[in-house]
Protein backbone atom coordinates (compact mmCIF):
# COMPACT_ATOMS: atom_id res chain seq x y z
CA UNK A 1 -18.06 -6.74 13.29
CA UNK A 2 -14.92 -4.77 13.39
CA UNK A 3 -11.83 -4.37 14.66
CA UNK A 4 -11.53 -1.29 17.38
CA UNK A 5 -10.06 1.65 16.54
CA UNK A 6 -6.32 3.03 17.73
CA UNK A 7 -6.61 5.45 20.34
CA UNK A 8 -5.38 8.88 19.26
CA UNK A 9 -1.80 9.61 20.45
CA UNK A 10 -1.06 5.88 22.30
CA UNK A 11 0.22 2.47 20.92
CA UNK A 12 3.58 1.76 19.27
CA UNK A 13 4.91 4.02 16.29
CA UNK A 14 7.43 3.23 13.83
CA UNK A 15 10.65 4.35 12.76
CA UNK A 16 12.92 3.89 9.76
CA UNK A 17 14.68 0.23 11.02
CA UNK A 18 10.38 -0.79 12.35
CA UNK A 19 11.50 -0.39 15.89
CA UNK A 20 8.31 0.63 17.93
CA UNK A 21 8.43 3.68 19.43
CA UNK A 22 6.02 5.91 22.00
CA UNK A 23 3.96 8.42 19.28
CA UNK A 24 3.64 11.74 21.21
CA UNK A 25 0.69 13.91 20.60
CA UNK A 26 1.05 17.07 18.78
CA UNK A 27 -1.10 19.89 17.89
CA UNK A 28 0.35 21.09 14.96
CA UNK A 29 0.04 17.97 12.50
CA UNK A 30 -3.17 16.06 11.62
CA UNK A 31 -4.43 13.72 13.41
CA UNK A 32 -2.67 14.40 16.34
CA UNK A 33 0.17 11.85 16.35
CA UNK A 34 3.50 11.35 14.60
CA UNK A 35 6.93 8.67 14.61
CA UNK A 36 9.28 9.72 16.63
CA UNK A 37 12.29 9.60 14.23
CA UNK A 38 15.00 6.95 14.75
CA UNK A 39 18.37 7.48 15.82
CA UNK A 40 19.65 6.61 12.50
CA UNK A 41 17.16 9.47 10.84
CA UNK A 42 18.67 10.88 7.22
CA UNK A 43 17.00 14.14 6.84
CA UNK A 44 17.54 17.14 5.57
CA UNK A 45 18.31 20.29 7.77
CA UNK A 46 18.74 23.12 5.13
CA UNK A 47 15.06 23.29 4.29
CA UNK A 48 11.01 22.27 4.85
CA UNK A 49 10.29 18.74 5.02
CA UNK A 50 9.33 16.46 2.45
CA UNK A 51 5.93 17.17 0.44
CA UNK A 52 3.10 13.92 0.83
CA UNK A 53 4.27 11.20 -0.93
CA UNK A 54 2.30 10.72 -4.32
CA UNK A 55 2.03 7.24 -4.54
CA UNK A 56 1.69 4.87 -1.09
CA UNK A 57 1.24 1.73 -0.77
CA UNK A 58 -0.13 -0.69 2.12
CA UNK A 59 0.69 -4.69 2.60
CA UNK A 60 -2.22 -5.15 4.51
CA UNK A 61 -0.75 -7.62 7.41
CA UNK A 62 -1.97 -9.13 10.37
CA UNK A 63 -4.76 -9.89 9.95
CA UNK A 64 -4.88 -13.53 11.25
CA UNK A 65 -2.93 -12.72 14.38
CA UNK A 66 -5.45 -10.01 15.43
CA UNK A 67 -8.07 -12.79 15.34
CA UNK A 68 -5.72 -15.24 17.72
CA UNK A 69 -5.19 -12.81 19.80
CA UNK A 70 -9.30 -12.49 20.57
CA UNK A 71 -9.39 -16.59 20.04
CA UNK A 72 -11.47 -15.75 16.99
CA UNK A 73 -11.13 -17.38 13.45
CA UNK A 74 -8.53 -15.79 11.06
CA UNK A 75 -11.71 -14.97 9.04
CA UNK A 76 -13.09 -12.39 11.79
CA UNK A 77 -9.63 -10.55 11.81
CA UNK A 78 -10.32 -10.30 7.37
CA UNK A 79 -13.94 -8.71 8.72
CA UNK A 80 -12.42 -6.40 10.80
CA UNK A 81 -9.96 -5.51 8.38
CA UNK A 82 -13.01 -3.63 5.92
CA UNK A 83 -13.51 -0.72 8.47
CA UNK A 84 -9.34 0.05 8.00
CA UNK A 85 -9.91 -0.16 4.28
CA UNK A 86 -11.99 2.59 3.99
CA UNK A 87 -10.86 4.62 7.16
CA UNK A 88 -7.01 4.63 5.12
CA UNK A 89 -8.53 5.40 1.83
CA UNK A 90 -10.24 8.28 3.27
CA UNK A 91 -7.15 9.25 5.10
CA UNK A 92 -4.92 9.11 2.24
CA UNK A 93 -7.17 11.02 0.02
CA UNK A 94 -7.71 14.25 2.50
CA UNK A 95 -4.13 13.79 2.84
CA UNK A 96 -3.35 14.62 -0.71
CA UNK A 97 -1.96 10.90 -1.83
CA UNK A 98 -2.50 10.52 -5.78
CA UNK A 99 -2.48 7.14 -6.19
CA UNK A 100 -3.07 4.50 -3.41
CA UNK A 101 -2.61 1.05 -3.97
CA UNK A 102 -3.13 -2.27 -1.33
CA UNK A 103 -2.11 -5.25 -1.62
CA UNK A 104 -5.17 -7.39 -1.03
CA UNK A 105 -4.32 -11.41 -2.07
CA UNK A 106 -1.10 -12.23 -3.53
CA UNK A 107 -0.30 -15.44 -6.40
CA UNK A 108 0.32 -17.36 -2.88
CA UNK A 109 -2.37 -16.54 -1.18
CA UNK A 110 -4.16 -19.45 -3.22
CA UNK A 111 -2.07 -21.85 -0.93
CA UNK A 112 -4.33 -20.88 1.98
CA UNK A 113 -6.66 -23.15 2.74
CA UNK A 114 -10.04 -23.56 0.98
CA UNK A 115 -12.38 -22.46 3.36
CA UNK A 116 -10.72 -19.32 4.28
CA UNK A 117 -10.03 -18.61 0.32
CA UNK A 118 -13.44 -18.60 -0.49
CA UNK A 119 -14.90 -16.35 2.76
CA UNK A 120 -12.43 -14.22 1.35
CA UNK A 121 -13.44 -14.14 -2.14
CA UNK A 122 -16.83 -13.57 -0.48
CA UNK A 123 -15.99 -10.72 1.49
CA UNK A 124 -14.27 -8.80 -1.01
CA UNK A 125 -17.03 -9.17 -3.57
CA UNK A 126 -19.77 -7.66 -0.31
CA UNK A 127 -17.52 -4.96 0.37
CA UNK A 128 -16.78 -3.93 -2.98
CA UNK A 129 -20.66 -3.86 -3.67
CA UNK A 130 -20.79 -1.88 -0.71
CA UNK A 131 -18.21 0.62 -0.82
CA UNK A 132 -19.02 1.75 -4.79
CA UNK A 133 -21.41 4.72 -4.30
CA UNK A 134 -18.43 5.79 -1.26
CA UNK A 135 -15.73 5.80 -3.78
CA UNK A 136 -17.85 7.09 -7.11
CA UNK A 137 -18.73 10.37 -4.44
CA UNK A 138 -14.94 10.61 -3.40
CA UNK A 139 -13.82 11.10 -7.14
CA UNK A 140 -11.71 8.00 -6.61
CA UNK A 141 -10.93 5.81 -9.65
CA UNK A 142 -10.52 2.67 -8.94
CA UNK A 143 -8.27 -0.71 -10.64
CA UNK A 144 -7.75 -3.80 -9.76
CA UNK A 145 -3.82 -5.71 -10.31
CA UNK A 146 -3.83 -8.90 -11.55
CA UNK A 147 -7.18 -11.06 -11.46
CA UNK A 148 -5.60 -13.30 -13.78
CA UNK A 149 -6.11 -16.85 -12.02
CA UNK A 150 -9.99 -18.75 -13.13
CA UNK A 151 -10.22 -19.95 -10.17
CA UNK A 152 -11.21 -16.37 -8.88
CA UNK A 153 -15.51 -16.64 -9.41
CA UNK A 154 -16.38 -14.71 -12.62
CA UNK A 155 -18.98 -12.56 -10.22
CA UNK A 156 -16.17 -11.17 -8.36
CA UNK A 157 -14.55 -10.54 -11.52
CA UNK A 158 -17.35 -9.30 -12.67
CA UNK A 159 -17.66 -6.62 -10.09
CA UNK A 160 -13.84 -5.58 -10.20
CA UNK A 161 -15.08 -4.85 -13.74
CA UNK A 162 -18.22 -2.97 -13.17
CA UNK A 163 -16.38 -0.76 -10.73
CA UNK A 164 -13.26 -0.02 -12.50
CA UNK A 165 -15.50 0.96 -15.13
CA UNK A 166 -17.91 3.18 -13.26
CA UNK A 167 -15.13 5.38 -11.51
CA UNK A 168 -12.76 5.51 -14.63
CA UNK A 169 -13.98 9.14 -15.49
CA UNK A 170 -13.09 10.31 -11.83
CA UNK A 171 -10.03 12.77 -11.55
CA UNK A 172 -9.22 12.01 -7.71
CA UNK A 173 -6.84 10.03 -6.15
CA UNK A 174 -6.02 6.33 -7.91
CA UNK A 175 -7.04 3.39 -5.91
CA UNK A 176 -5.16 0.38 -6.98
CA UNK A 177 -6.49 -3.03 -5.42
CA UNK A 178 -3.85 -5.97 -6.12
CA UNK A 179 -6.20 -9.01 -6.37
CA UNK A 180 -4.22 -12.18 -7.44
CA UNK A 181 -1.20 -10.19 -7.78
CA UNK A 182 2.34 -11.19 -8.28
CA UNK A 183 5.47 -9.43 -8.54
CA UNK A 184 7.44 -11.00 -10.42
CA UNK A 185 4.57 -12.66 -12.81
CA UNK A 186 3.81 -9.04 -13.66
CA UNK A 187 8.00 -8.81 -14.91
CA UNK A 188 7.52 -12.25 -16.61
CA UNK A 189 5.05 -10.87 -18.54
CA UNK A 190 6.32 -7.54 -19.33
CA UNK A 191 9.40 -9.62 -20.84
CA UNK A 192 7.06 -11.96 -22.68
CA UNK A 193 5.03 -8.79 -24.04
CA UNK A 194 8.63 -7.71 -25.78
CA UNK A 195 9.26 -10.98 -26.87
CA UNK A 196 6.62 -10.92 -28.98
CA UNK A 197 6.35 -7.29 -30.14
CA UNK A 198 9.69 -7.98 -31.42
CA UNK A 199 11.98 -5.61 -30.00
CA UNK A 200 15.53 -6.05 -30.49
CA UNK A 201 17.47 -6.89 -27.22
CA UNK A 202 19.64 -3.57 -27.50
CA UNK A 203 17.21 -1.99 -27.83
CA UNK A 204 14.99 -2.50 -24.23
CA UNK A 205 15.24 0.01 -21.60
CA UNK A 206 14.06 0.43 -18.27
CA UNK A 207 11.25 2.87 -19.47
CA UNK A 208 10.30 0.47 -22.90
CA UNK A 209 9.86 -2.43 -19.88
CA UNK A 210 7.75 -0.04 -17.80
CA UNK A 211 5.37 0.39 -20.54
CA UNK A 212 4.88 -3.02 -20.92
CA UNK A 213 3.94 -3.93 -17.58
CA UNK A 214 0.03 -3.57 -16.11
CA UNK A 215 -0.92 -0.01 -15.49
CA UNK A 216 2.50 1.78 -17.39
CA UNK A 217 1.05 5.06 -16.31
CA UNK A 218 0.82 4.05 -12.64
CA UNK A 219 4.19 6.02 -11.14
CA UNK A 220 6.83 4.68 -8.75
CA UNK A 221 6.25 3.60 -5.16
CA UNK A 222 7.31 6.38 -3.08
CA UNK A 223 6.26 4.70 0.29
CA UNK A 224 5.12 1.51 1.50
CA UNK A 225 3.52 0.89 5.09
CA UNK A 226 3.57 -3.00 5.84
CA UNK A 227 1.88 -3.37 9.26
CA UNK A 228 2.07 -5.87 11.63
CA UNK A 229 6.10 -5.52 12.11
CA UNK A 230 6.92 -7.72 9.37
CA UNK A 231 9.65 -6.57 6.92
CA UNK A 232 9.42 -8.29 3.71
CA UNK A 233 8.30 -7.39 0.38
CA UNK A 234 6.39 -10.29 -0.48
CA UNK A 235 6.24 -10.09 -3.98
CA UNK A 236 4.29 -6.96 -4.37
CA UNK A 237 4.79 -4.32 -7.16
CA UNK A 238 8.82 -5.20 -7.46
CA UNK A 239 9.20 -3.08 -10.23
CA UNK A 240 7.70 0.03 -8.75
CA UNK A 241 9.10 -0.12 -5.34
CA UNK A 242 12.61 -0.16 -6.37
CA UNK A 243 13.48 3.32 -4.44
CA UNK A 244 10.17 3.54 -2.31
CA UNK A 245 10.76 4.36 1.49
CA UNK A 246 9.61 1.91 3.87
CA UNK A 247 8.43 2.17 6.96
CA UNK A 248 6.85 -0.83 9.73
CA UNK A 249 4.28 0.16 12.42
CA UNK A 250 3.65 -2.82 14.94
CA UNK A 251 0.18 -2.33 14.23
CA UNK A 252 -2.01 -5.16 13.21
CA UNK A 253 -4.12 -4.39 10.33
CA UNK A 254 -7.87 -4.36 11.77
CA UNK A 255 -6.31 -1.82 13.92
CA UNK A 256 -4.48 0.52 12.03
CA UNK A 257 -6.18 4.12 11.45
CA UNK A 258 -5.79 7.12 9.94
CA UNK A 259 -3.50 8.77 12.95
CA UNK A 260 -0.84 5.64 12.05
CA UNK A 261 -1.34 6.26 8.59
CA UNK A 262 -0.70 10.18 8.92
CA UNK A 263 2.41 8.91 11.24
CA UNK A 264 3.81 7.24 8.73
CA UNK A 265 3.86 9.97 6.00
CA UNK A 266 5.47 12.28 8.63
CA UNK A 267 8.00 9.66 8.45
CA UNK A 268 8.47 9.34 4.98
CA UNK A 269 8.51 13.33 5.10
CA UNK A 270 11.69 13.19 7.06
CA UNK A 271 13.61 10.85 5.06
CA UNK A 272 16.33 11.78 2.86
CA UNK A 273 15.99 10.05 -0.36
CA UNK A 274 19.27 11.07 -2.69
CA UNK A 275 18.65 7.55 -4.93
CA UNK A 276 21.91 6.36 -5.06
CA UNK A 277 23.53 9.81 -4.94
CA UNK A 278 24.98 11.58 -1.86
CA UNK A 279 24.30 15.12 -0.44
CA UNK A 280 26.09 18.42 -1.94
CA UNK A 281 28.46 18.39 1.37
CA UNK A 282 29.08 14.95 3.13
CA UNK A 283 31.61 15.38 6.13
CA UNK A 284 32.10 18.78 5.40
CA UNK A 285 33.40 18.68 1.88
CA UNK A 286 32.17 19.27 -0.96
CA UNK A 287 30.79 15.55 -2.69
């Protein structure tokens, strides 16, 4: 059973501060709706917008309060949830996103309680079963972040294994699934990795760290979608999304589709992103 779908062109939008706002219909942009942009908007006037971000990520949330809202278990609104999976992987890949990667369970997800824990270690060993010939047709390769903790069953493990290993020929877009992931376990153990190579303290830099951390040739964050309204970064990829854009549909998870997701890049290709720096002119003058 899952959740239904968005309709085209109504519900709330986002902006860059999450305030909902009306999406409009267009004709001229894929899948027919876009966020309005805020009154605070930084963009650039002296030329096209932004290309598609390369790299976007997804905190999957809200998925318990879509299933309170239908007096269901939380564990129907993690059902529901499979049908955006695959509707935003699809959507990201025609879009031309290189690398995708969702946040799936986090280190403190184990604090949920048992029952739910284990329907979802369930669930994502079905749908990953499921979904392999899908994503081994798309070109997709696939990886998994973290899957550290034993108390995650060694089939499941098993599977993340099987899968990574059939799609790591394809030349698509990067799917990145953090399982058991942790943010700042991930730095911990980046620093404990130079520890004991040896390097000399003067001698670390930002891009010697990087290489020590999972993935090293995974690239920077440029955008992150967190749905539900919530703005927090909940320990996910803190290294990479240290200049992503960020952007907060009201959406709940089992109902976000690919006309929010496609919202949200128009978004992201509006924004201004100088990194620290300032425009050539700034009030006029010359920076």
């Amino acid at each position: 059973m899952t959740g239904p779908a968005a309709p085209v062109g109504t519900g709330p939008g986002v902006t860059d501060h999450g305030v909902p706002r009306a999406r409009v219909a267009t004709e001229d942009r894929p899948g027919g709706t876009q966020c309005d942009d805020g009154p605070g908007e930084q963009r650039r006037d002296d030329g096209p917008a932004r290309a598609v971000p390369s790299h976007v990520a997804c905190v999957m949330d809200g998925n318990g309060r879509w299933a309170q809202r239908r007096s269901l278990p939380r564990t129907a609104g993690h059902q529901a949830a499979e049908t955006t999976v695959i509707d935003i992987i699809e959507a990201a890949r025609t879009a031309g996103v290189e690398w995708l990667s969702l946040y799936a369970f986090s280190t403190e997800n184990w604090n949920r309680p048992g029952t739910e824990v284990d329907y979802l270690m369930r669930l994502v060993r079905r749908v990953v079963r499921k979904h392999a010939p899908l994503l081994l047709a798309r070109g997709i390769r696939c990886r998994f972040l973290g899957v550290a903790d034993p108390r995650i069953p060694r089939g499941l493990a098993r599977d993340f294994d099987d899968l990574t290993t059939l799609t790591a020929d394809n030349r698509g877009m990067t799917l990145t699934v953090a399982f058991d992931h942790g943010g700042r376990r991930d730095i911990v153990e980046a620093a404990r990795s130079l520890i004991r190579s040896g390097t000399p303290a003067d001698e670390v830099t930002e891009r010697l760290f990087a290489d020590h951390l999972p993935f090293p040739d995974t690239p920077d964050v440029d955008l992150v979608i967190r749905t539900s309204g919530e703005q927090r970064i909940s320990n996910f990829m803190l290294w990479q999304v240290a200049y992503a854009e960020w952007v907060f549909p009201e959406v709940l998870w089992p109902d976000f589709r690919a006309p929010d997701f496609l919202a949200c890049l128009h978004t992201y290709r509006r924004r201004d992103r100088r990194f620290g720096g300032v425009p050539p002119w700034t009030n006029g003058d010359p920076a």
